[in-house]
Every structure is written in structure tokens, then in C-alpha cells.
PDB file of N, CA and C in Angstrom:
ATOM      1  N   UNK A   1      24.913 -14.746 -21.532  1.00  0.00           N
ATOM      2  CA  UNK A   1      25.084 -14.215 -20.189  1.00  0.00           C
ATOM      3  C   UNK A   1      23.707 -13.884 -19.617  1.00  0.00           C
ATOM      4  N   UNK A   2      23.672 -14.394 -18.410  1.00  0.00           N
ATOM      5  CA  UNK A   2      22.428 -14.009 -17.445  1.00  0.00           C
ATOM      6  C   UNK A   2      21.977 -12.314 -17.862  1.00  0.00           C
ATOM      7  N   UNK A   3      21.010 -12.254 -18.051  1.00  0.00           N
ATOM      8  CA  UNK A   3      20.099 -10.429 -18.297  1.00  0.00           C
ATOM      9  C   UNK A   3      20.444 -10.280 -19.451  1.00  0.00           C
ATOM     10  N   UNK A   4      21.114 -11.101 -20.807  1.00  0.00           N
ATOM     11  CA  UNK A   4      20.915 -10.004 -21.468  1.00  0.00           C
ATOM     12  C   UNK A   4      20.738 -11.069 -22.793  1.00  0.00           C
ATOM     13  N   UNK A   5      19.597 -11.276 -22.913  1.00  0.00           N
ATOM     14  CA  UNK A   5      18.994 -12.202 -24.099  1.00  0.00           C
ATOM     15  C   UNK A   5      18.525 -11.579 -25.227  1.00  0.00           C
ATOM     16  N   UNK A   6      19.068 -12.186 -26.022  1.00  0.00           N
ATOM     17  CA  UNK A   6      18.898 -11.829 -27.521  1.00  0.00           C
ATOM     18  C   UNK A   6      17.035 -11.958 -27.716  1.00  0.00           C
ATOM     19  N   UNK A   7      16.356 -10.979 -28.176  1.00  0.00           N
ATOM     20  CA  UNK A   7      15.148 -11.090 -28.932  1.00  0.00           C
ATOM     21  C   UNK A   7      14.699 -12.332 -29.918  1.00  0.00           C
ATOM     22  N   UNK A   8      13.835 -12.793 -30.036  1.00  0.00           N
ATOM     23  CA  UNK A   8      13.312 -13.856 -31.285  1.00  0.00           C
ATOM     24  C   UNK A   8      13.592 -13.021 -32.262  1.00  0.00           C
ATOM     25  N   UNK A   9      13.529 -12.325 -32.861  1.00  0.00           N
ATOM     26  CA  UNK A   9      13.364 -10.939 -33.767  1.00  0.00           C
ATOM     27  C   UNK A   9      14.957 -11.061 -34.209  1.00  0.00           C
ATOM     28  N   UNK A  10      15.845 -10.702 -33.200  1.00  0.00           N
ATOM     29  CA  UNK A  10      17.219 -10.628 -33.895  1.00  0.00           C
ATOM     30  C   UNK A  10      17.812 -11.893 -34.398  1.00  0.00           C
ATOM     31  N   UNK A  11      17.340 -12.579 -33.756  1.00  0.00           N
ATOM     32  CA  UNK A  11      17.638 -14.233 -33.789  1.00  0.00           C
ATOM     33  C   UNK A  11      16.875 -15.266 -34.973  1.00  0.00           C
ATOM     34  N   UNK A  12      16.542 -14.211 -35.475  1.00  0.00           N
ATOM     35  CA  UNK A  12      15.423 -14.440 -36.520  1.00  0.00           C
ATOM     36  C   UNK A  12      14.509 -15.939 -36.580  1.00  0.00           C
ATOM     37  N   UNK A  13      14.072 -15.626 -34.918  1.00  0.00           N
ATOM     38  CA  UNK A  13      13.296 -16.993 -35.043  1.00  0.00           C
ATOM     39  C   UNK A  13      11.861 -16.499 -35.077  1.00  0.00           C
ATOM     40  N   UNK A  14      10.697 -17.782 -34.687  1.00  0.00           N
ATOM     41  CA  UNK A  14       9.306 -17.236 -34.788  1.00  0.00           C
ATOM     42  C   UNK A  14       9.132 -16.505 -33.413  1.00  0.00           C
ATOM     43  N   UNK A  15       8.061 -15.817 -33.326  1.00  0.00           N
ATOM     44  CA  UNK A  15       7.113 -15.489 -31.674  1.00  0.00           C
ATOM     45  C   UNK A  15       6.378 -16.798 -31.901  1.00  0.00           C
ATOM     46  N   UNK A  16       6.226 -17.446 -31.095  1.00  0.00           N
ATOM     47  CA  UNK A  16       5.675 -18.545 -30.843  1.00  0.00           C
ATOM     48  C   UNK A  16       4.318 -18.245 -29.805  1.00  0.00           C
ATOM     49  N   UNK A  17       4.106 -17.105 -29.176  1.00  0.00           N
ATOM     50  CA  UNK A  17       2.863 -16.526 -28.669  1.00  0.00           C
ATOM     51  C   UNK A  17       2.041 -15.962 -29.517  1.00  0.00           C
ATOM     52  N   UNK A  18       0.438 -17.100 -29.606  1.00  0.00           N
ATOM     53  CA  UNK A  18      -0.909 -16.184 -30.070  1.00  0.00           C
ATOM     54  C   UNK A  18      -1.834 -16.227 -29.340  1.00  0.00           C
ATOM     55  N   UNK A  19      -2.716 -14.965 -29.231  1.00  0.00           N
ATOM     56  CA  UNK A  19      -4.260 -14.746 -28.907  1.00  0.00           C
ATOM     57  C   UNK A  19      -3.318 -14.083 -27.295  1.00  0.00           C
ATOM     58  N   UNK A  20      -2.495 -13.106 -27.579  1.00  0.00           N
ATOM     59  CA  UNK A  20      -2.333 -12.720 -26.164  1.00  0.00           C
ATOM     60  C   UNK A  20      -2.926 -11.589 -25.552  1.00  0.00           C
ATOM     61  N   UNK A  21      -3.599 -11.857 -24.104  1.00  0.00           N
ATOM     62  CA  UNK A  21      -4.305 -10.721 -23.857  1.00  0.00           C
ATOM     63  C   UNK A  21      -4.450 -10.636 -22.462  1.00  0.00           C
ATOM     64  N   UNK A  22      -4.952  -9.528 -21.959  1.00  0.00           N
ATOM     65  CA  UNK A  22      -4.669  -9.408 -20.001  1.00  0.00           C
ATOM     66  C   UNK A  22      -5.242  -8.582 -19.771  1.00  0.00           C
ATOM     67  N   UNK A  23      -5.946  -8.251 -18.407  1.00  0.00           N
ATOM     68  CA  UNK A  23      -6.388  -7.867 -17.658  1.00  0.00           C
ATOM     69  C   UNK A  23      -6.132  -7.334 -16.082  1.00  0.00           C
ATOM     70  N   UNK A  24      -6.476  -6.365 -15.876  1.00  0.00           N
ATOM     71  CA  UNK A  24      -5.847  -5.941 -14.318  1.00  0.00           C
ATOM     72  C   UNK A  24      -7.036  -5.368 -13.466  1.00  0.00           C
ATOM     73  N   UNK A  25      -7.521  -6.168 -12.696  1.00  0.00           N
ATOM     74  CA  UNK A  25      -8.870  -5.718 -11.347  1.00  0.00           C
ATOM     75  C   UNK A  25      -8.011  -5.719 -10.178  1.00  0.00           C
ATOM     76  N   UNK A  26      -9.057  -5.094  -9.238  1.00  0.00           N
ATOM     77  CA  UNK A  26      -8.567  -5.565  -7.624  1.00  0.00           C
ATOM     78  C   UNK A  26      -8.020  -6.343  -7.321  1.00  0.00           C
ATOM     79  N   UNK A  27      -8.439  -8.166  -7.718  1.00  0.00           N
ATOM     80  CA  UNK A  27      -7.876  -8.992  -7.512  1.00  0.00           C
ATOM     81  C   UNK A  27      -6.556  -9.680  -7.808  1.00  0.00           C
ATOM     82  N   UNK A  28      -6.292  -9.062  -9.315  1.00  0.00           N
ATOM     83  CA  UNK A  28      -4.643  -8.966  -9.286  1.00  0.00           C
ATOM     84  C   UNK A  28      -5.085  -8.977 -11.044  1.00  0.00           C
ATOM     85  N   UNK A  29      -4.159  -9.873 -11.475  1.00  0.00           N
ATOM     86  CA  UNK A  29      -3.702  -9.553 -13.072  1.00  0.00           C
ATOM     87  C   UNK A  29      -3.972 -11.056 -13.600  1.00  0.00           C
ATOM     88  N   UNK A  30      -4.642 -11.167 -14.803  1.00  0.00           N
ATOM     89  CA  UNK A  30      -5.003 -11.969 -15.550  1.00  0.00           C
ATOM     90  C   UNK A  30      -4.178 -12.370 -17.172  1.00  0.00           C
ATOM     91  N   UNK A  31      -3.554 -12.734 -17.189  1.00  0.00           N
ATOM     92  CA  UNK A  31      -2.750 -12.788 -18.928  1.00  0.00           C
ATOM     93  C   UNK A  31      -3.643 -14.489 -19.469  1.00  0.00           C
ATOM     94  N   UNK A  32      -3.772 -14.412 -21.215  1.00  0.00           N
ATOM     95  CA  UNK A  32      -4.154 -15.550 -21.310  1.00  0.00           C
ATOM     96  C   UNK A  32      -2.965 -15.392 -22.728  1.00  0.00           C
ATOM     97  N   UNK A  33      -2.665 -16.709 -23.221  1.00  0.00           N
ATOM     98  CA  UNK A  33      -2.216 -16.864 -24.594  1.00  0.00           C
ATOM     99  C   UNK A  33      -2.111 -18.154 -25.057  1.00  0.00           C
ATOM    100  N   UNK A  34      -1.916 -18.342 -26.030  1.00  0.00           N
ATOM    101  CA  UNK A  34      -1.949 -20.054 -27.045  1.00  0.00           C
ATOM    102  C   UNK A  34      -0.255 -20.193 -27.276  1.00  0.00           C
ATOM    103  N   UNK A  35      -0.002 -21.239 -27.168  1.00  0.00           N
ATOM    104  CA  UNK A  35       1.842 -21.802 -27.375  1.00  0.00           C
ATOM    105  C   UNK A  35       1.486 -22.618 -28.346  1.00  0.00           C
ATOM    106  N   UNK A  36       1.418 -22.933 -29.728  1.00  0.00           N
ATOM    107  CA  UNK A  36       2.006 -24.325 -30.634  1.00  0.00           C
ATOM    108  C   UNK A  36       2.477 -24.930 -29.594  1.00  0.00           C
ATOM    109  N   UNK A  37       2.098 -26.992 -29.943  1.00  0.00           N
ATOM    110  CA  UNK A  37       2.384 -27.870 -29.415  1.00  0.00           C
ATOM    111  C   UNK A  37       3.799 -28.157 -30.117  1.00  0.00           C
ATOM    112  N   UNK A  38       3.701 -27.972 -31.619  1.00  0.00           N
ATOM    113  CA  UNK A  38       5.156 -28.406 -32.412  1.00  0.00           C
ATOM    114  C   UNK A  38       6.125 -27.303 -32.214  1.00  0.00           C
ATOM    115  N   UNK A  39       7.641 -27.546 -32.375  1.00  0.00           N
ATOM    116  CA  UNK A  39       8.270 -26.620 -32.252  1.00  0.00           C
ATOM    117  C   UNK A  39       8.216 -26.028 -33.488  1.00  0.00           C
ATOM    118  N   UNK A  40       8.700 -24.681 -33.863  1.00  0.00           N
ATOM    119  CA  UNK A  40       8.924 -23.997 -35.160  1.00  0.00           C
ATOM    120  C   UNK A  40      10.285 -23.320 -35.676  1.00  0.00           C
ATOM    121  N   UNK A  41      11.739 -23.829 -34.870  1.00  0.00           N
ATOM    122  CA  UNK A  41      12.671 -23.349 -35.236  1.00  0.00           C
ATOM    123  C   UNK A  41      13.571 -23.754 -34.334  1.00  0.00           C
ATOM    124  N   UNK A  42      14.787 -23.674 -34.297  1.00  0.00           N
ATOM    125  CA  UNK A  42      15.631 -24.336 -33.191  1.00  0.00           C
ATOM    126  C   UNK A  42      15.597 -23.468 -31.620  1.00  0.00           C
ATOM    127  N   UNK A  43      15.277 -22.801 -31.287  1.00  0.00           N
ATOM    128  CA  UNK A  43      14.747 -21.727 -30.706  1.00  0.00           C
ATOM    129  C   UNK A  43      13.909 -21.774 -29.689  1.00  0.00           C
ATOM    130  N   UNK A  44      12.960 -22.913 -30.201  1.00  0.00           N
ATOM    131  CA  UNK A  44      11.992 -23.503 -29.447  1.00  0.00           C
ATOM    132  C   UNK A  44      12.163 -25.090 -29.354  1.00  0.00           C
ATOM    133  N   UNK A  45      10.910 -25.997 -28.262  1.00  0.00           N
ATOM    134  CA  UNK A  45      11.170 -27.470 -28.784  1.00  0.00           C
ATOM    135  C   UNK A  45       9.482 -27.559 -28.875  1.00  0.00           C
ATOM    136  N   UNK A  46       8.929 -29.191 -28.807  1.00  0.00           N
ATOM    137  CA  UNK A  46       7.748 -29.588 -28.882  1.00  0.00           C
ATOM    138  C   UNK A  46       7.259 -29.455 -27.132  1.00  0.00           C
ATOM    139  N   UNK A  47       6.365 -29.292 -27.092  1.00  0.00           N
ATOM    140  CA  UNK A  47       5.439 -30.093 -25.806  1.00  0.00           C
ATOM    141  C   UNK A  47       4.676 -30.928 -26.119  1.00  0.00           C
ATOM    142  N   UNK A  48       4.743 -31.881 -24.790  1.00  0.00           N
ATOM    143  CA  UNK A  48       4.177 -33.097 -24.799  1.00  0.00           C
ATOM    144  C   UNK A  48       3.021 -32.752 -23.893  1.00  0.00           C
ATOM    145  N   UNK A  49       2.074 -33.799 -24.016  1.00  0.00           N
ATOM    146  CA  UNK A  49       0.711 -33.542 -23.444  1.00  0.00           C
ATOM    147  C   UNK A  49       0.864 -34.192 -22.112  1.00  0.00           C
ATOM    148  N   UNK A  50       0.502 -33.987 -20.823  1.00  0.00           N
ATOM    149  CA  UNK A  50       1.058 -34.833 -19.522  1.00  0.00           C
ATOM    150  C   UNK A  50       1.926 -34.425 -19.013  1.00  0.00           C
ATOM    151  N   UNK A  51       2.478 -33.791 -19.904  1.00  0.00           N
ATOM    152  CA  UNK A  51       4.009 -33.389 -19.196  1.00  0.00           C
ATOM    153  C   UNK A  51       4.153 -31.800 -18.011  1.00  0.00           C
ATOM    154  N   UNK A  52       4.603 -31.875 -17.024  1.00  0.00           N
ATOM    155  CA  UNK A  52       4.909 -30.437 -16.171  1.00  0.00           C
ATOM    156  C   UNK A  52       5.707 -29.819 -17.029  1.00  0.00           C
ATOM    157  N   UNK A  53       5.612 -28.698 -16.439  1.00  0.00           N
ATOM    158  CA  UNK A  53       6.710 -27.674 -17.442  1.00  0.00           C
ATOM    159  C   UNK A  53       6.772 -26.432 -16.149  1.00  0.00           C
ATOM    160  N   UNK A  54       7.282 -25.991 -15.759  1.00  0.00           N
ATOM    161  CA  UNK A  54       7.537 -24.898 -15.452  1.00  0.00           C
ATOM    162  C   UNK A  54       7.470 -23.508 -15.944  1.00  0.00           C
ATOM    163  N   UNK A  55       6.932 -22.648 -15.253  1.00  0.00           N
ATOM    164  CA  UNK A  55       6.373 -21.613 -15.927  1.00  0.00           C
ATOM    165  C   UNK A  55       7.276 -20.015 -14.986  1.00  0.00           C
ATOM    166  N   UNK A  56       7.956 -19.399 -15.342  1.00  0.00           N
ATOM    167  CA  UNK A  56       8.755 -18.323 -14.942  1.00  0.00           C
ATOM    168  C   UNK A  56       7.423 -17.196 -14.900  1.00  0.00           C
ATOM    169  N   UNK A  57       7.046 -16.717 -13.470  1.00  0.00           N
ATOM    170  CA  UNK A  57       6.290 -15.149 -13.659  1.00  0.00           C
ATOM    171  C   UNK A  57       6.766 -13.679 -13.213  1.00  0.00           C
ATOM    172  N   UNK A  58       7.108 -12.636 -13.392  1.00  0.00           N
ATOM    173  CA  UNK A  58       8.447 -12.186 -13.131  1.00  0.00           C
ATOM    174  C   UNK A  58       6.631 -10.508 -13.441  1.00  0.00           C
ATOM    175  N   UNK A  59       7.274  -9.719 -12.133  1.00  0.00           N
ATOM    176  CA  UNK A  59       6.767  -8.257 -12.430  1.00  0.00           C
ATOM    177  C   UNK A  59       7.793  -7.217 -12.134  1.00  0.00           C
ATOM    178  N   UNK A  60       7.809  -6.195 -12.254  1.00  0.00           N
ATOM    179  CA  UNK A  60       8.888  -5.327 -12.674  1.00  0.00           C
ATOM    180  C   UNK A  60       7.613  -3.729 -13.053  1.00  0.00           C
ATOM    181  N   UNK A  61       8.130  -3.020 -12.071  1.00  0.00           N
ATOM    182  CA  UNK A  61       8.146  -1.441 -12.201  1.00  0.00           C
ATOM    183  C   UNK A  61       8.207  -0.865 -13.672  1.00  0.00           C
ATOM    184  N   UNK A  62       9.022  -1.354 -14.672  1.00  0.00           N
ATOM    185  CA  UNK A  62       9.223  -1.293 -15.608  1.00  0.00           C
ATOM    186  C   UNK A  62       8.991  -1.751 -16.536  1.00  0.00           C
ATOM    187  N   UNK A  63       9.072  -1.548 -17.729  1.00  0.00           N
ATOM    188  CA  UNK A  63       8.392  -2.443 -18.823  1.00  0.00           C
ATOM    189  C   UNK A  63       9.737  -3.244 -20.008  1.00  0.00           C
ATOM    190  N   UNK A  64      10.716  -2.263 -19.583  1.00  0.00           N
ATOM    191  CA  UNK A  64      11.962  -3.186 -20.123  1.00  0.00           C
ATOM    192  C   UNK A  64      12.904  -4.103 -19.705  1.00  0.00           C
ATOM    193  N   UNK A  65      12.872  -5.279 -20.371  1.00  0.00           N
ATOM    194  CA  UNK A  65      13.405  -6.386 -20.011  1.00  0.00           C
ATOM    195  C   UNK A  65      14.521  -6.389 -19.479  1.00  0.00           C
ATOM    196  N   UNK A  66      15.263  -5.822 -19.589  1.00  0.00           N
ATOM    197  CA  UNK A  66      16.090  -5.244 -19.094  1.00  0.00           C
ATOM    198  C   UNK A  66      16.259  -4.885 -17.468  1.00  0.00           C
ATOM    199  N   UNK A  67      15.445  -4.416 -17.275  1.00  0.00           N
ATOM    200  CA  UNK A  67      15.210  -4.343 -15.609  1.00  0.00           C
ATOM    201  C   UNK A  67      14.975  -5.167 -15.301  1.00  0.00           C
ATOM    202  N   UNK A  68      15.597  -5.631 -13.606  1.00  0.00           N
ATOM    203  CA  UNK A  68      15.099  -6.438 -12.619  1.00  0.00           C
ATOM    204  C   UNK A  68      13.917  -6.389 -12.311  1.00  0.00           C
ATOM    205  N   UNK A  69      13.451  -7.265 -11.661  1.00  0.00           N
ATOM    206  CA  UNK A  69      11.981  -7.631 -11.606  1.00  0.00           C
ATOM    207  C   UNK A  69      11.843  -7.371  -9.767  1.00  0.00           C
ATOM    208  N   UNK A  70      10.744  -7.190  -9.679  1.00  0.00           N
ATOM    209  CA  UNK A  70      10.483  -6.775  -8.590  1.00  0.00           C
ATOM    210  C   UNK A  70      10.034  -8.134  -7.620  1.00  0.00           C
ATOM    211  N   UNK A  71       9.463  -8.841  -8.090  1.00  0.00           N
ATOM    212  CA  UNK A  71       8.691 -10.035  -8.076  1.00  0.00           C
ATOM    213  C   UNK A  71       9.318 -11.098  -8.524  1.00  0.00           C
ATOM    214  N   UNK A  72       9.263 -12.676  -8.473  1.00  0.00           N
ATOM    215  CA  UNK A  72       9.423 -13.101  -9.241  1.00  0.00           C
ATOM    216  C   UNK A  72       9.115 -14.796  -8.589  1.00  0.00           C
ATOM    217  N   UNK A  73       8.289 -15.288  -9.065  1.00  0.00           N
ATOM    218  CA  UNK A  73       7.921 -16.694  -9.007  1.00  0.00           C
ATOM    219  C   UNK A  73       7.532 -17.557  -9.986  1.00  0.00           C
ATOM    220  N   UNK A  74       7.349 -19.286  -9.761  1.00  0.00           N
ATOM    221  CA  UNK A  74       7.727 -20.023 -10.585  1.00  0.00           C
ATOM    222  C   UNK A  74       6.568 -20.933 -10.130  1.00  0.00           C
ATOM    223  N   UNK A  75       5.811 -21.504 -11.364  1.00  0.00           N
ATOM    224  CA  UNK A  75       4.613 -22.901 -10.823  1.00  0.00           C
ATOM    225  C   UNK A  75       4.828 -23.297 -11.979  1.00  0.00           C
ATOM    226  N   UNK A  76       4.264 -24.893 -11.754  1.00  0.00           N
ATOM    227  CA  UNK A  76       4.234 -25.767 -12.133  1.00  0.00           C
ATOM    228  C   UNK A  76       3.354 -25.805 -13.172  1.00  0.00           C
ATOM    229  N   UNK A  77       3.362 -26.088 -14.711  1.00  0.00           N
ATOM    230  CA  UNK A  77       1.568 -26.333 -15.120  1.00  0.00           C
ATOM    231  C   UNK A  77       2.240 -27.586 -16.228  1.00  0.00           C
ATOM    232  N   UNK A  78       0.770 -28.097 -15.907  1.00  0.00           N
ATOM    233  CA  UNK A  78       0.842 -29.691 -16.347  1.00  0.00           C
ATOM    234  C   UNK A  78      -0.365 -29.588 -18.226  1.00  0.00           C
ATOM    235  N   UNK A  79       0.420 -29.830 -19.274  1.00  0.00           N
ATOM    236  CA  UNK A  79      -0.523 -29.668 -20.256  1.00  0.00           C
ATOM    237  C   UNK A  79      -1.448 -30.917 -20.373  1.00  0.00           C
TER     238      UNK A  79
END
């Protein structure tokens, strides 16, 4: 059901996010992180190199997922 997604953790799959880290200036907010190209569990799949993918960016008042997002937009990134 829409809002209410199970954790990697309960689902006992991998975090598939490393080297994550961010920043916040005047100019707005900076996040960087590394994705594996292979998948690592059913959970996830592979990316292909060339390929678009869509990327979900979502901000929120709050810090639990759980809450609606205040914000919320979507771009394109091509690996």
C-alpha cells in the first residue's frame, strides 16, 4: 500500500547506499552517494550504463518517512 513501505532491514535485504553525505548553504542542499551497478538481492535490480532512470526527490518538515513531503520532484539522470 502507497505510504507504508517495509524497510530493507525488515525485509532483510542489503542498503545498497555507500559514501553517503550532504550538505546545506544558502544555495540549497547538496547529497552525494555510490549505488552498486549489480543488483544484490531481489529487492533491488542491475543498472545499465546509458540508460535514464528516474530519480524521486521528496523534502518534508520531518524526518520520518512516514510523513508527507512537503516538496516533491522527479529528474531524469542518465548513468
Amino acid at each position: 500500500q502507497a505510504g507504508q513501505h517495509e524497510s530493507k532491514p525488515m525485509l532483510n535485504a542489503r542498503d545498497r547506499l555507500y559514501g553517503q553525505s550532504g550538505e546545506q548553504d544558502e544555495r540549497g542542499t547538496t547529497i552525494r552517494f555510490t549505488i552498486p551497478i549489480m543488483a544484490s538481492d531481489a529487492y533491488s535490480y542491475s543498472l545499465i550504463q546509458g540508460r535514464a532512470y528516474h530519480l524521486l526527490l521528496a523534502y518534508s518538515v520531518d524526518d520520518d518517512f512516514m510523513h508527507h513531503s512537503r516538496v516533491r520532484s522527479q529528474t531524469t539522470v542518465t548513468l
